[in-house]
C-alpha atoms as a PDB file:
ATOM      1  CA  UNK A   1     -18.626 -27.640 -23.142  1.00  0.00           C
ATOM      2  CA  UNK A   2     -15.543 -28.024 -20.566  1.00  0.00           C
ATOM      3  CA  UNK A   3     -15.477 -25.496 -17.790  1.00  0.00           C
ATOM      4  CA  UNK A   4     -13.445 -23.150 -17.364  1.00  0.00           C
ATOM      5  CA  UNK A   5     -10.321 -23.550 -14.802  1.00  0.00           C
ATOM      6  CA  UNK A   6     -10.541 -21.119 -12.071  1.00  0.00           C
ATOM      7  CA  UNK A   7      -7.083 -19.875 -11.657  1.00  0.00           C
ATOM      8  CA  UNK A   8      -5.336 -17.907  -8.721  1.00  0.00           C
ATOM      9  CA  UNK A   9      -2.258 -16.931  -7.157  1.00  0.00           C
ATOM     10  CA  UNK A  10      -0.172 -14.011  -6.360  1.00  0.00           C
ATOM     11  CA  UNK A  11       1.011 -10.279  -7.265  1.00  0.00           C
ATOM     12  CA  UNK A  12       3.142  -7.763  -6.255  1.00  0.00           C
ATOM     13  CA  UNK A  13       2.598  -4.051  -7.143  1.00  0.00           C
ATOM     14  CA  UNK A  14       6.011  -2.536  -7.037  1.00  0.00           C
ATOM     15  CA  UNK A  15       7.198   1.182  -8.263  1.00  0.00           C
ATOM     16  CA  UNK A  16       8.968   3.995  -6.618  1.00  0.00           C
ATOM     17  CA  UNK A  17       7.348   5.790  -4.244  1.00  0.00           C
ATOM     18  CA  UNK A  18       4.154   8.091  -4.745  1.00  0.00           C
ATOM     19  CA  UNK A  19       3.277   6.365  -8.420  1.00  0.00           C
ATOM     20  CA  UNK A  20      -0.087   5.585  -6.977  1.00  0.00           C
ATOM     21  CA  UNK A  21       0.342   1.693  -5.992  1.00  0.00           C
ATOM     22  CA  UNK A  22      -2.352   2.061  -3.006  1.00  0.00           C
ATOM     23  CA  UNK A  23      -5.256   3.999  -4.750  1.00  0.00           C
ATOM     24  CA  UNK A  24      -4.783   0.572  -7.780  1.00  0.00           C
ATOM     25  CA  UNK A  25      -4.953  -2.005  -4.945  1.00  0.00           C
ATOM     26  CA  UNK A  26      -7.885   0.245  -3.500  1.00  0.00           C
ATOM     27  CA  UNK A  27      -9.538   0.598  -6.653  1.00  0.00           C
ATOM     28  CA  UNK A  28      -9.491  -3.008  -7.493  1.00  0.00           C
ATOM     29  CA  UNK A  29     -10.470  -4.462  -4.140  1.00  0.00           C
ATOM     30  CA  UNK A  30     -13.385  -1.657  -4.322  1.00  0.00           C
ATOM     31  CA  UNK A  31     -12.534  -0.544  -0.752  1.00  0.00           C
ATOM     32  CA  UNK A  32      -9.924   1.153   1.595  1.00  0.00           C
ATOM     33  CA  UNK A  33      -7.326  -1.086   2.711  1.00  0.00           C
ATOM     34  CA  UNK A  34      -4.366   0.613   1.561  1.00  0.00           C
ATOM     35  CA  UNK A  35      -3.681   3.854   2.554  1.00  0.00           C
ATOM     36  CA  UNK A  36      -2.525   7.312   0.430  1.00  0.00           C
ATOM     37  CA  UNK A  37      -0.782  10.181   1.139  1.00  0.00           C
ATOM     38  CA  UNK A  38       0.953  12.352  -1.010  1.00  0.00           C
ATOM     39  CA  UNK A  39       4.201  11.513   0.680  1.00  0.00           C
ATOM     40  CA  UNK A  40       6.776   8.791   0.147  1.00  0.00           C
ATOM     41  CA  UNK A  41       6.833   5.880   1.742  1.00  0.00           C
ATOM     42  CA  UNK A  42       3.835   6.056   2.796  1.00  0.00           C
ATOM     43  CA  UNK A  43       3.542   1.969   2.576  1.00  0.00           C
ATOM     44  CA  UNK A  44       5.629   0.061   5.337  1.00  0.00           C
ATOM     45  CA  UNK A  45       4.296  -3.615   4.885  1.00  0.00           C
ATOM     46  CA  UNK A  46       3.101  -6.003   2.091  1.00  0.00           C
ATOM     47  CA  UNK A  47      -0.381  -5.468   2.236  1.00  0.00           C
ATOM     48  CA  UNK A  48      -2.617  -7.873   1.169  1.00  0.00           C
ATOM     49  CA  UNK A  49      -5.389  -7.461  -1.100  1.00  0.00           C
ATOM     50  CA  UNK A  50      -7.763 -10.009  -2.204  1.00  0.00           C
ATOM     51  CA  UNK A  51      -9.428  -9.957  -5.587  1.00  0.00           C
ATOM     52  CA  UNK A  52     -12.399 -12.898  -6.177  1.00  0.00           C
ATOM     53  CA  UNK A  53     -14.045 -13.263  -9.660  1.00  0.00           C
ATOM     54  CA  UNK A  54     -15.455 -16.218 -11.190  1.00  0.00           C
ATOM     55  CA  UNK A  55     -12.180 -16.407 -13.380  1.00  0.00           C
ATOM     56  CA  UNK A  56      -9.612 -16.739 -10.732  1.00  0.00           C
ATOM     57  CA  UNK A  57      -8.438 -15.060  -7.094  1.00  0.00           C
ATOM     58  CA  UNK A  58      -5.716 -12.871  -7.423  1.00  0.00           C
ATOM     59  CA  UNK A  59      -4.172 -12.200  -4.049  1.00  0.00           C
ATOM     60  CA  UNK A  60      -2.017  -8.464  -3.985  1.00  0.00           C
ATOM     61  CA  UNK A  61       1.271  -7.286  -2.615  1.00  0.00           C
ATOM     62  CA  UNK A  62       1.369  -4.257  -2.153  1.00  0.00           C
ATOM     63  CA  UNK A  63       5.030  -3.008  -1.237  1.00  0.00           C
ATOM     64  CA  UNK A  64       6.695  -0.461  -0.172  1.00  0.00           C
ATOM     65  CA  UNK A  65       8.332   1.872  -2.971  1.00  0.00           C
ATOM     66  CA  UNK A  66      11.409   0.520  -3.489  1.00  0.00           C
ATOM     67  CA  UNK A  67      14.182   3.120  -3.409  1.00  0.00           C
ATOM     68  CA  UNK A  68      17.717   3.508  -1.868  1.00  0.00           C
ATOM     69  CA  UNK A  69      17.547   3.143   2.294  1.00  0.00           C
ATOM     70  CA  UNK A  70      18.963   6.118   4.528  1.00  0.00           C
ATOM     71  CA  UNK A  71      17.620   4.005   8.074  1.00  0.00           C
ATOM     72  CA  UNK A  72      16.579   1.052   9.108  1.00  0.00           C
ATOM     73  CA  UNK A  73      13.281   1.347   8.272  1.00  0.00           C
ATOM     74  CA  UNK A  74      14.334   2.523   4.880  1.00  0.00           C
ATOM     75  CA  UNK A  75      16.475  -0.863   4.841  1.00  0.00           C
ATOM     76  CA  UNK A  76      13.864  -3.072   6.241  1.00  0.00           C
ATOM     77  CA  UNK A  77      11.261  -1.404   3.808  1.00  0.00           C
ATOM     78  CA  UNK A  78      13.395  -2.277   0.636  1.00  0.00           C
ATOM     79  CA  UNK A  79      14.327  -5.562   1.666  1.00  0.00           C
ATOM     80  CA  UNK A  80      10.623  -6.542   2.063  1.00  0.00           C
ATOM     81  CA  UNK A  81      10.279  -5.066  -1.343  1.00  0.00           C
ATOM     82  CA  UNK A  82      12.881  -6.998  -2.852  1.00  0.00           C
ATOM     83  CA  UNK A  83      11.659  -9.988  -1.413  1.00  0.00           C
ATOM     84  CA  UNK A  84       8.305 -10.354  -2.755  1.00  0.00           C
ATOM     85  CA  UNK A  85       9.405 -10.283  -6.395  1.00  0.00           C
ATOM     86  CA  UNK A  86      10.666 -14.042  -6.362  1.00  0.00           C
ATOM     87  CA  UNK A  87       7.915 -15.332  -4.656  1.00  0.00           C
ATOM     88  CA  UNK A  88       4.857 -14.430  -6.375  1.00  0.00           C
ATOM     89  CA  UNK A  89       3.259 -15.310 -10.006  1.00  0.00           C
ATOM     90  CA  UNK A  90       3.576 -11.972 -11.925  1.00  0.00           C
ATOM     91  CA  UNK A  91       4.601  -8.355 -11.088  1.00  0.00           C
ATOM     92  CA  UNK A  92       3.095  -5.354 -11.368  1.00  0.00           C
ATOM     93  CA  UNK A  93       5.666  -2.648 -12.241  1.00  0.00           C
ATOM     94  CA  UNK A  94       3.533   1.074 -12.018  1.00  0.00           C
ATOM     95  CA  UNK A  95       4.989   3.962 -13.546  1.00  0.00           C
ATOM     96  CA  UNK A  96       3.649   7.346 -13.352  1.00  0.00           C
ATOM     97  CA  UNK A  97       3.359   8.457 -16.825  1.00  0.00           C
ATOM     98  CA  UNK A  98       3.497  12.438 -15.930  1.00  0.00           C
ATOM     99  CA  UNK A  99       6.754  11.983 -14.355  1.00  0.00           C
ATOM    100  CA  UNK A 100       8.906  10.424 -16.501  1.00  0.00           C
ATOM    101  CA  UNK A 101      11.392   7.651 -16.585  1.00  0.00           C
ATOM    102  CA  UNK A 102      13.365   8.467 -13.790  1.00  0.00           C
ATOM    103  CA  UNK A 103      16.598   7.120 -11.713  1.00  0.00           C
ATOM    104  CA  UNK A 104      14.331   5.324  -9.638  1.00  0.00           C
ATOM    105  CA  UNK A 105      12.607   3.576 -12.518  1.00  0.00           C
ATOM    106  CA  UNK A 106      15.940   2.518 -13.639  1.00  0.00           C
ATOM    107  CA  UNK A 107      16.767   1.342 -10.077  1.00  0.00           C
ATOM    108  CA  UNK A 108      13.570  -0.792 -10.349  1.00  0.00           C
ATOM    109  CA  UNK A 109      14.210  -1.976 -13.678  1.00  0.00           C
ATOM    110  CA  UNK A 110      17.581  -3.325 -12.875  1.00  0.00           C
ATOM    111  CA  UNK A 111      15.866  -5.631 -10.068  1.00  0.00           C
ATOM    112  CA  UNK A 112      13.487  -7.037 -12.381  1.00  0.00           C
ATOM    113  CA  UNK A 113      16.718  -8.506 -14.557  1.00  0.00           C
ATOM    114  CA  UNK A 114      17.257 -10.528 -11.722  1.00  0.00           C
ATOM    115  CA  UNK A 115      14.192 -12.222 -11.305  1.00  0.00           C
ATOM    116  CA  UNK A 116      12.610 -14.478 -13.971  1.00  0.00           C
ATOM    117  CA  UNK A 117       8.933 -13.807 -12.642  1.00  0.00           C
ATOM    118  CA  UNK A 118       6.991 -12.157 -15.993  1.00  0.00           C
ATOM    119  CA  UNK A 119       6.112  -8.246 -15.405  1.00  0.00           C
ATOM    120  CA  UNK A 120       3.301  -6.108 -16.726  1.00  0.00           C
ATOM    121  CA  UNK A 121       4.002  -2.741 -17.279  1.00  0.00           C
ATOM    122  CA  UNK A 122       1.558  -0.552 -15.888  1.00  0.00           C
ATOM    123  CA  UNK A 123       1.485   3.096 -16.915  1.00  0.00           C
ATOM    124  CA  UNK A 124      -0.886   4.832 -14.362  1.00  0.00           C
ATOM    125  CA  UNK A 125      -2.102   8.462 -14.562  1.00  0.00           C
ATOM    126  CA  UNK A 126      -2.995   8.476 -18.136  1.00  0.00           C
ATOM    127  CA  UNK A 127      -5.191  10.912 -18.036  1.00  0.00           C
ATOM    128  CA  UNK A 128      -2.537  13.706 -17.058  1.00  0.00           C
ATOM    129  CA  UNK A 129      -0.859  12.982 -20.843  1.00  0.00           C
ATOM    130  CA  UNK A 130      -2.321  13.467 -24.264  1.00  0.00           C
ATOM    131  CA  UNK A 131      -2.709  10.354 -25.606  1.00  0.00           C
ATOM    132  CA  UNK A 132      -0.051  11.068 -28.348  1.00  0.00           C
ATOM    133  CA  UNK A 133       2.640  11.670 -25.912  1.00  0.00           C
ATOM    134  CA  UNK A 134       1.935   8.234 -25.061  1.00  0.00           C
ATOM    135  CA  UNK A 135       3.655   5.929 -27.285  1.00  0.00           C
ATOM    136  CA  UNK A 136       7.347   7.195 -26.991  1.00  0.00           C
ATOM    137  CA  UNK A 137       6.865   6.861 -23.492  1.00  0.00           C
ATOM    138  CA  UNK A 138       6.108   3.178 -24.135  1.00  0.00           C
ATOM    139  CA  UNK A 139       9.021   2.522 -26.464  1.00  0.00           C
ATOM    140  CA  UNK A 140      11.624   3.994 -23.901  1.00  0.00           C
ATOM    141  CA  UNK A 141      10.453   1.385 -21.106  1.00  0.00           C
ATOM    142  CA  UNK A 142      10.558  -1.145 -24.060  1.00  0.00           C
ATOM    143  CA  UNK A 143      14.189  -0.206 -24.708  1.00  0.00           C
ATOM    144  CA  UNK A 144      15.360  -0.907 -20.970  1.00  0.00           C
ATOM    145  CA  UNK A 145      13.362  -4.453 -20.350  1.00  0.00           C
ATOM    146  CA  UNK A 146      10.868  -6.978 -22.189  1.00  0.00           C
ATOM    147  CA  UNK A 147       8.028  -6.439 -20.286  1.00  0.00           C
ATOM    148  CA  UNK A 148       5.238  -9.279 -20.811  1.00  0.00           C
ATOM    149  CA  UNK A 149       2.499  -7.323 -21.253  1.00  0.00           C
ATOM    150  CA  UNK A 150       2.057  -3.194 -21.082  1.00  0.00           C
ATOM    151  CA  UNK A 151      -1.399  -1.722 -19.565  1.00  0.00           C
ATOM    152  CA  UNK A 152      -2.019   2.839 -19.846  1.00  0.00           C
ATOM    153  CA  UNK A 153      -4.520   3.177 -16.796  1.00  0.00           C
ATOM    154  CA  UNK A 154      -5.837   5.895 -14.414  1.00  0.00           C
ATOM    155  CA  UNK A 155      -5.812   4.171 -10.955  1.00  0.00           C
ATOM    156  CA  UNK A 156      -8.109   7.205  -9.311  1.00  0.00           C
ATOM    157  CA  UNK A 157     -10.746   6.752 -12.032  1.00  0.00           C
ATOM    158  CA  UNK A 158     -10.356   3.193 -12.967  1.00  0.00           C
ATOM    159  CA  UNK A 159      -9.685   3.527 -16.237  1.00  0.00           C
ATOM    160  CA  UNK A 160      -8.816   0.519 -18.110  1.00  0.00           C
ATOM    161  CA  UNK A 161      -8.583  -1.297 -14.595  1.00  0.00           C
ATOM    162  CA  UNK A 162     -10.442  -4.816 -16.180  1.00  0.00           C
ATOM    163  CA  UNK A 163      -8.430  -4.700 -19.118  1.00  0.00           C
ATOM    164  CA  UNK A 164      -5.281  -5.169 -16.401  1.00  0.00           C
ATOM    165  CA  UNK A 165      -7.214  -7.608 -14.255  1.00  0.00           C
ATOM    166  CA  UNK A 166      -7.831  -9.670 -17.216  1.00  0.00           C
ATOM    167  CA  UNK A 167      -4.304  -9.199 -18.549  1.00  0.00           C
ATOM    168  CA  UNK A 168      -2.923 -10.741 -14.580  1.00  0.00           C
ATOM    169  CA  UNK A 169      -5.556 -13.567 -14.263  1.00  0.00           C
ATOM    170  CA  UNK A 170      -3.222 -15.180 -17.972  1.00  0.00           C
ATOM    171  CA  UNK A 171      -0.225 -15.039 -16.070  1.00  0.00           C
ATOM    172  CA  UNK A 172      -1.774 -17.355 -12.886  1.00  0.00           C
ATOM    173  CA  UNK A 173      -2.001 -21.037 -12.489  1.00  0.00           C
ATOM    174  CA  UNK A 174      -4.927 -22.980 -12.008  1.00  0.00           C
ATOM    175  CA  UNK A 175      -4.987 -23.343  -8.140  1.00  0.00           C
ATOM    176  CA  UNK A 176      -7.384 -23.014  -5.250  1.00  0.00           C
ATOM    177  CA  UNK A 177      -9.249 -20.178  -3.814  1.00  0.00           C
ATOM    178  CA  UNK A 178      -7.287 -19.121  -0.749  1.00  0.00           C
ATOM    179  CA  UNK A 179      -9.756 -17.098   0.333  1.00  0.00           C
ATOM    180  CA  UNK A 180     -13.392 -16.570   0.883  1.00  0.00           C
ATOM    181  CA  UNK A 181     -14.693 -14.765  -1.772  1.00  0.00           C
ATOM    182  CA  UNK A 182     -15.966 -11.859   0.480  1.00  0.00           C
ATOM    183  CA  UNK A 183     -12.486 -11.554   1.782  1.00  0.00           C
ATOM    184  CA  UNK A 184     -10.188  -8.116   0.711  1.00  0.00           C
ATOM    185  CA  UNK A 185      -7.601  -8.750   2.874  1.00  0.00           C
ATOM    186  CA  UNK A 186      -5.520 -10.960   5.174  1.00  0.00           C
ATOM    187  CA  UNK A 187      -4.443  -8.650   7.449  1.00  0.00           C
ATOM    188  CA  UNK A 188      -6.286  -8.298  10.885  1.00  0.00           C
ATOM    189  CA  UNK A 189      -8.759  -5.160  11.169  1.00  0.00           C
ATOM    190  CA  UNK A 190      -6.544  -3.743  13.945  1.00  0.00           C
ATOM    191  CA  UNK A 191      -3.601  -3.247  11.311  1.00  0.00           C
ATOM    192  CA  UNK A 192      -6.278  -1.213   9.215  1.00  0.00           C
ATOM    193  CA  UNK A 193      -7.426   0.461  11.786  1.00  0.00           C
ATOM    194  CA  UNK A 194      -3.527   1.669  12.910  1.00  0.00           C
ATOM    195  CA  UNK A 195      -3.355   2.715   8.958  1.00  0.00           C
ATOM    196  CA  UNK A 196      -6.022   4.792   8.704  1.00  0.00           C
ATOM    197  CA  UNK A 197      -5.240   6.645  11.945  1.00  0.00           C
ATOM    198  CA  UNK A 198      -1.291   7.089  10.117  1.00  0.00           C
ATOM    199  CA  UNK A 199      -2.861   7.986   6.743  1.00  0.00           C
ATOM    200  CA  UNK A 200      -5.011  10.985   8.804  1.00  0.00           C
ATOM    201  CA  UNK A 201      -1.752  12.333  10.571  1.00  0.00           C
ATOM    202  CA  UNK A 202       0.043  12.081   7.197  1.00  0.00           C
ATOM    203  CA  UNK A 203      -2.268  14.768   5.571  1.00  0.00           C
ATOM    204  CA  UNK A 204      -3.078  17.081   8.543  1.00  0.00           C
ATOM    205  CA  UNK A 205       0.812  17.310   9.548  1.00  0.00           C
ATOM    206  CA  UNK A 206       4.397  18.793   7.440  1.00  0.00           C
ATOM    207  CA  UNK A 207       7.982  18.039   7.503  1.00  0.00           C
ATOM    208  CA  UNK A 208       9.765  15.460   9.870  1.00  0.00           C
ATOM    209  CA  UNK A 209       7.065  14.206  11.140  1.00  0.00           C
ATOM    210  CA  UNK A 210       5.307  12.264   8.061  1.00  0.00           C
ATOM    211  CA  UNK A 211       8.296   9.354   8.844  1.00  0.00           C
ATOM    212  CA  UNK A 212       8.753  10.016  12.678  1.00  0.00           C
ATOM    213  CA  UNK A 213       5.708   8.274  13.188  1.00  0.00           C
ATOM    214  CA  UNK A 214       3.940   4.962  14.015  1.00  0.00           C
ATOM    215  CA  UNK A 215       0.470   4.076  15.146  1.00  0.00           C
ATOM    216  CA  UNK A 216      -0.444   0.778  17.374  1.00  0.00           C
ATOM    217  CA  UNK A 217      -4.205  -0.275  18.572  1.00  0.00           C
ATOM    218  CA  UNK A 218      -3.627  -1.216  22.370  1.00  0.00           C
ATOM    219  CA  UNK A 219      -6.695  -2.065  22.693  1.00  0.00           C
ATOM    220  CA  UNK A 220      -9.637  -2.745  20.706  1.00  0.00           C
ATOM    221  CA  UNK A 221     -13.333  -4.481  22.430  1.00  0.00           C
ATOM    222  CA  UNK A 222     -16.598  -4.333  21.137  1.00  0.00           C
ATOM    223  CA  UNK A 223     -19.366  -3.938  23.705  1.00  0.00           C
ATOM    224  CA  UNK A 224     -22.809  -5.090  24.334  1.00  0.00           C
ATOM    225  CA  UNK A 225     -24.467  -2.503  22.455  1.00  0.00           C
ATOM    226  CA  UNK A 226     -22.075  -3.044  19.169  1.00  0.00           C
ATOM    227  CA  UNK A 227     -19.756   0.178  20.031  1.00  0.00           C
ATOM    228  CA  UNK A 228     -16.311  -0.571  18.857  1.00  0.00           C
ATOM    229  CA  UNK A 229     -13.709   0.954  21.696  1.00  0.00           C
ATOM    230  CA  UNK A 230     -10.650   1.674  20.559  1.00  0.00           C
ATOM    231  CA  UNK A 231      -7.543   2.681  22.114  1.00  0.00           C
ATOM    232  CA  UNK A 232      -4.644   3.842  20.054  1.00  0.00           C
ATOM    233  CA  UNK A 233      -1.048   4.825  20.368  1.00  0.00           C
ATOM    234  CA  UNK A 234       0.769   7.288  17.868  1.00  0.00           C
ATOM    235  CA  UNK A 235       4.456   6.816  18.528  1.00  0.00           C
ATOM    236  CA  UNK A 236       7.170   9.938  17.812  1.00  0.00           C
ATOM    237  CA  UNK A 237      10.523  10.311  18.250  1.00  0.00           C
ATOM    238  CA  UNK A 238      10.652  13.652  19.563  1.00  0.00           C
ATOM    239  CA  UNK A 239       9.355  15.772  22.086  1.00  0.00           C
ATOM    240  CA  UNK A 240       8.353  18.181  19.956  1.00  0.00           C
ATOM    241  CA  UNK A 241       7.201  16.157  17.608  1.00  0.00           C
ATOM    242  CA  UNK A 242       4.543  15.512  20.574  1.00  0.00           C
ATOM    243  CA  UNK A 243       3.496  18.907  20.584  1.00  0.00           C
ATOM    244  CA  UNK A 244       3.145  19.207  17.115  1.00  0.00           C
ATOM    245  CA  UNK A 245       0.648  16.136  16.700  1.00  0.00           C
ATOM    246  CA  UNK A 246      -1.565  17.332  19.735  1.00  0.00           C
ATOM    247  CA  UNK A 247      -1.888  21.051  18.166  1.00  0.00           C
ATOM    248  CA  UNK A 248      -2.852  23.586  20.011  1.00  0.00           C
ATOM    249  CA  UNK A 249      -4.919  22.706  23.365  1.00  0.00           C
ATOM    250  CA  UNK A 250      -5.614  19.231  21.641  1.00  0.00           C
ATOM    251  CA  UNK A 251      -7.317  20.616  18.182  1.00  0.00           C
ATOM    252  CA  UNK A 252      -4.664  18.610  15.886  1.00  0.00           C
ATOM    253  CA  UNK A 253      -5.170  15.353  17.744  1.00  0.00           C
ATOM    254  CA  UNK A 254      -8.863  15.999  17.827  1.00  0.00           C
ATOM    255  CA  UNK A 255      -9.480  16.437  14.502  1.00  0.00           C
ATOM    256  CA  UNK A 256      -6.807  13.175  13.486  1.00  0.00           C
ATOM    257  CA  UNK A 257      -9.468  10.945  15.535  1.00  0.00           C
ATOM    258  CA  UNK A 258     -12.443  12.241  13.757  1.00  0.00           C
ATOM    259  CA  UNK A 259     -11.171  11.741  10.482  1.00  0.00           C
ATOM    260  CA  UNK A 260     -10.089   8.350  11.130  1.00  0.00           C
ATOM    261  CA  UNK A 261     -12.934   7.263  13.286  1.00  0.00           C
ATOM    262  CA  UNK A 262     -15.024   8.361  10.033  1.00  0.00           C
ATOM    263  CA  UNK A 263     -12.992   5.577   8.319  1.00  0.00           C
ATOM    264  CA  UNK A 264     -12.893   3.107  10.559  1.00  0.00           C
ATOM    265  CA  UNK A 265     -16.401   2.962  11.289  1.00  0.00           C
ATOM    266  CA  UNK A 266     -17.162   3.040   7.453  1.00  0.00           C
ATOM    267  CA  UNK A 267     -14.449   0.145   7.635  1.00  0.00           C
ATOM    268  CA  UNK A 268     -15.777  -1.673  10.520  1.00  0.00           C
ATOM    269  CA  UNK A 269     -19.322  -1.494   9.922  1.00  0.00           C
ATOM    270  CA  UNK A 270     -20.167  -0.293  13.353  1.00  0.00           C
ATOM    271  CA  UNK A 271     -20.033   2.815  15.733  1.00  0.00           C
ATOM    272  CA  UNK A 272     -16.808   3.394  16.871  1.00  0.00           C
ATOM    273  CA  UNK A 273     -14.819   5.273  19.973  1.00  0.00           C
ATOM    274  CA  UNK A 274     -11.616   6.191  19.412  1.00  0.00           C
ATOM    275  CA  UNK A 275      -9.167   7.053  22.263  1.00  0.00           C
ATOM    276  CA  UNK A 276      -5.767   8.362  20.648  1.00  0.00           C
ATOM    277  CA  UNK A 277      -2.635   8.983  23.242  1.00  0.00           C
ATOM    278  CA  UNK A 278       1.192  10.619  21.932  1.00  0.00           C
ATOM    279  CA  UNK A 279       3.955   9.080  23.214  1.00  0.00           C
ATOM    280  CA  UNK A 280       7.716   9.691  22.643  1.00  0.00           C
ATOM    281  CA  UNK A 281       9.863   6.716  21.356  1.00  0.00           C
ATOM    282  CA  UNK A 282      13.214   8.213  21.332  1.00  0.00           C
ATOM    283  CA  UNK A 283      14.921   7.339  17.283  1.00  0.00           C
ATOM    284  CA  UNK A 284      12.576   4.461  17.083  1.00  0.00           C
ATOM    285  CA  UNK A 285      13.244   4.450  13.631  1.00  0.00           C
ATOM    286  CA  UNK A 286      16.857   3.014  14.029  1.00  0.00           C
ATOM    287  CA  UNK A 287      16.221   0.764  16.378  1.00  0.00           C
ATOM    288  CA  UNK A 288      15.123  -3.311  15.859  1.00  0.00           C
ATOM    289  CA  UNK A 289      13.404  -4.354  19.015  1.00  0.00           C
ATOM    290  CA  UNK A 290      11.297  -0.672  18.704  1.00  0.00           C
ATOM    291  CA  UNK A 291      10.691  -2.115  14.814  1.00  0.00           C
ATOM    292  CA  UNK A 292       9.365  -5.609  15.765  1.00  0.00           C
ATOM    293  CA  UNK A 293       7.408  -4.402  18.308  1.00  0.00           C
ATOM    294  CA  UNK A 294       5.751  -1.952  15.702  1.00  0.00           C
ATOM    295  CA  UNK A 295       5.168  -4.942  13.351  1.00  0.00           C
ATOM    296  CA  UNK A 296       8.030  -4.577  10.761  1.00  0.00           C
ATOM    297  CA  UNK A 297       9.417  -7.942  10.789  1.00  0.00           C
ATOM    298  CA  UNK A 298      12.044  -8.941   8.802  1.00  0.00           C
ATOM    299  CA  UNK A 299      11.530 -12.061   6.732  1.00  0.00           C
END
């Protein structure tokens, strides 16, 4: 009997904003790395998630939702977006079946004609449609593009998530594992960490200040006794901004770092410290040196 050829390579999850592309890569990679929020754009780099079986390594993309820029974040975000699609083995194109087809969809759709990488179709959130409503929604995204393969699944309950794992692994070549197979992702634990501190100020906070913000670890030891000190930065452009994140004699910022340390010490492993500090980065949003310093590098 030959053996079978282990086969790996790479994906990118693309779809407009909010159709649940981090709670699939979190889902599949069977731990937080990604993080969700209710708001768009909550995604600034290609995050890298690692999937091992004894079938193949699929290594994940996950980008922000690509939609039309009004910054230069919003530029540098698309871009990055746009990017991946060329580059990698098959696509991932999520829809959120409650929604609709909508402009943004279309938007999509028309920079998938461009590429010549094969997409699967991914309807997510199946479970908020009765199954009969399903079908036309299929033929209408059959209509606009021929999509290689098309997948219904519910990304928060895993529905029908190894029926799309085993649908990606037939689009991958036979190549090497790239990484070990207790690896989830490539990015180091101090760009996790800076997530999950964001992801915490994007549910506890409203208006502006969702994209007014960015978070950077200054400073992360771990001491004799296995206590992980950290000491992070959360960067706004306003003054009053400031206020807003620190709350009322400190309660806001308080209860940010207890949420995340919950998460990065579940992340981690290991007991954790966090020290969090609000400083004001005047439009940082707009401007390029502020961006590469914050990690969004254009490519």
């Amino acid at each position: 009997m030959s053996q079978k050829k282990f086969k790996s390579g790479f994906v990118s999850i693309i779809g407009r904003p909010n159709v649940g592309k981090s709670t699939l890569m979190n889902q599949i990679i069977g731990q937080k790395i990604a993080i969700m929020s209710d708001k768009p754009q909550t995604t600034r780099n290609k995050i890298h998630g690692v999937y091992t079986s004894e079938q193949g390594q699929i290594v994940f993309l996950d980008t922000p939702g690509i939609h039309k820029p009004t910054s230069k974040l919003g530029d540098y975000m698309t871009k990055v977006a746009q990017s991946t699609l060329g580059e990698v083995d098959a696509i991932l194109f999520l829809v959120d079946v409650a929604d609709g087809i909508g402009g943004g969809d279309r938007f999509i759709i028309e920079q998938l004609k461009l590429v010549k990488t094969p997409v699967i179709l991914v309807l997510n959130k199946i479970d908020k449609v009765h199954p009969e409503a399903l079908l036309p929604i299929i033929v209408q995204y059959k209509d606009l593009y021929a999509f290689a393969e098309i997948v219904p699944i519910s990304a928060l309950s895993g529905n029908n998530i190894t029926t799309l794992l085993d649908q990606i692994v037939r689009y991958l070549p036979e190549g090497p594992q790239y990484y070990p197979a207790d690896q989830v992702t490539d990015h180091p634990e101090q760009f996790v960490c800076a997530e999950l501190i964001r992801e915490k100020i994007l549910h506890l906070t409203r208006e502006e200040i969702p994209h007014s913000i960015a978070v950077q670890i200054e400073d992360m030891k771990v001491q004799s006794n296995g206590l992980v000190r950290i000491s992070a930065v959360i960067f706004v452009e306003r003054d009053s901004q400031k206020g807003i994140i620190i709350g009322k004699q400190g309660a806001l910022l308080k209860e940010i770092g207890q949420k995340a340390r919950h998460d990065i010490e579940a992340l981690l492993g290991s007991k954790a410290f966090l020290e969090l500090w609000v400083k004001v980065k005047k439009d940082w949003r707009n401007q390029d040196r502020v961006l590469r310093d914050l990690g969004f590098r254009g490519e």
